[in-house]
Protein backbone atom coordinates (compact mmCIF):
# COMPACT_ATOMS: atom_id res chain seq x y z
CA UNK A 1 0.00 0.00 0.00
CA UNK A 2 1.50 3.22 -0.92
CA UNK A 3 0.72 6.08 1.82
CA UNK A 4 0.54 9.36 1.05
CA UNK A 5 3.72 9.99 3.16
CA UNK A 6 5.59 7.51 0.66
CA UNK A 7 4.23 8.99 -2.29
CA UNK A 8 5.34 12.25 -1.44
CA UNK A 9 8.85 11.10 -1.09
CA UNK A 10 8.59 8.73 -4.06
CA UNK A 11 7.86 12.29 -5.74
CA UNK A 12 10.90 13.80 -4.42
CA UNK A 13 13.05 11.20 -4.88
CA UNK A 14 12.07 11.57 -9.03
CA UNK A 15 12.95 15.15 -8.46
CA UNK A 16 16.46 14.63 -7.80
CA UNK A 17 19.35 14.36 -10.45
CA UNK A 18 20.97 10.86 -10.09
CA UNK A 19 24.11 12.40 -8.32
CA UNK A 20 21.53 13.37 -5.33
CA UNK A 21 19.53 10.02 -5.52
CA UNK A 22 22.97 8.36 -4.92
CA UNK A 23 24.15 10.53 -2.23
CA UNK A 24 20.26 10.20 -0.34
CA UNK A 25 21.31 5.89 -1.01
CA UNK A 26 24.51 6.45 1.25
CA UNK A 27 22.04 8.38 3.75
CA UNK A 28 19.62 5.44 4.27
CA UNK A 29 22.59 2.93 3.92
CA UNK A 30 24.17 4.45 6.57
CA UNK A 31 20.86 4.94 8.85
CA UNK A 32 19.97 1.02 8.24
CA UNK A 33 23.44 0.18 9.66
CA UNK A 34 23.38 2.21 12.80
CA UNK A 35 19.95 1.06 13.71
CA UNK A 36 21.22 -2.80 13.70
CA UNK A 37 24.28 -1.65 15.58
CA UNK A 38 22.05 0.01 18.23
CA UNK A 39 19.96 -3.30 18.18
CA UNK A 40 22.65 -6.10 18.25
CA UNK A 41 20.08 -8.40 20.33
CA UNK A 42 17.29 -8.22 17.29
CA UNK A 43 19.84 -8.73 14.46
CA UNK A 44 21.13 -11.44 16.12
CA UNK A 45 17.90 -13.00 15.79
CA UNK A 46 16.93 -12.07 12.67
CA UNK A 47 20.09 -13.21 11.46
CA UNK A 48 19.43 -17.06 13.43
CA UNK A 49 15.62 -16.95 13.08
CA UNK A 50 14.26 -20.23 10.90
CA UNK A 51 11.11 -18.97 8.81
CA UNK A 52 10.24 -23.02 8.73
CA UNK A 53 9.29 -23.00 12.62
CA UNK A 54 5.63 -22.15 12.76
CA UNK A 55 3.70 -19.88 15.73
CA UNK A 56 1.45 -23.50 15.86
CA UNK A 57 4.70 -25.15 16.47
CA UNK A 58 6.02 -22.70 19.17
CA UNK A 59 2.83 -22.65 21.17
CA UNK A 60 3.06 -26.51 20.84
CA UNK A 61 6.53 -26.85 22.33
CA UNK A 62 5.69 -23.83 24.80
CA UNK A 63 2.66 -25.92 25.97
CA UNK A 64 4.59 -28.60 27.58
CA UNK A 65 5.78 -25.84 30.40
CA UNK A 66 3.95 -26.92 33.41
CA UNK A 67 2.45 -23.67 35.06
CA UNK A 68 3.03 -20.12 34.73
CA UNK A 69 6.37 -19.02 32.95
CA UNK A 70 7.27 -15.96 34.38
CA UNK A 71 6.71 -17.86 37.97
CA UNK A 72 9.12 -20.68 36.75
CA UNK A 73 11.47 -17.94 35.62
CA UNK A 74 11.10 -16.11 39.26
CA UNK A 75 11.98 -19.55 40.87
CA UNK A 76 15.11 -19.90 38.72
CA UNK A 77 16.26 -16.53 39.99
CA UNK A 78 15.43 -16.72 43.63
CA UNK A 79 17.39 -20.13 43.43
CA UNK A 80 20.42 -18.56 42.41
């Protein structure tokens, strides 16, 4: 879906001599690669995630945990 917010860039963009369209490339190059350095933690998983696991097949394996999660997790700290 094209919003009006990207077709008014998209519009830009077209305005700009090739030179500038290059140079604006380098921009969002450069943005893309800070953002995954200030989120090592989610491009780590993006980078391990397997798009063959399916949410059914999470919930199934997250089923077998007997009782409440975040209580089991709260145990494991207090026991350290």
């Amino acid at each position: 879906m094209v919003t009006p917010l990207k077709k008014r860039i998209i519009q830009a963009i077209d305005e700009l001599t090739e030179e500038q369209q290059q140079k604006l490339w380098e921009v969002i190059e450069q943005v893309r690669k800070e953002t995954l350095r200030e989120e090592p933690f989610l491009a780590s998983i993006r980078s391990e995630a397997d798009p063959r696991i399916t949410l059914k097949q999470v919930r199934q394996e997250l089923s077998s945990i007997e009782g409440n999660l975040s209580d089991l997790i709260a145990q494991q700290r207090e026991a350290r």
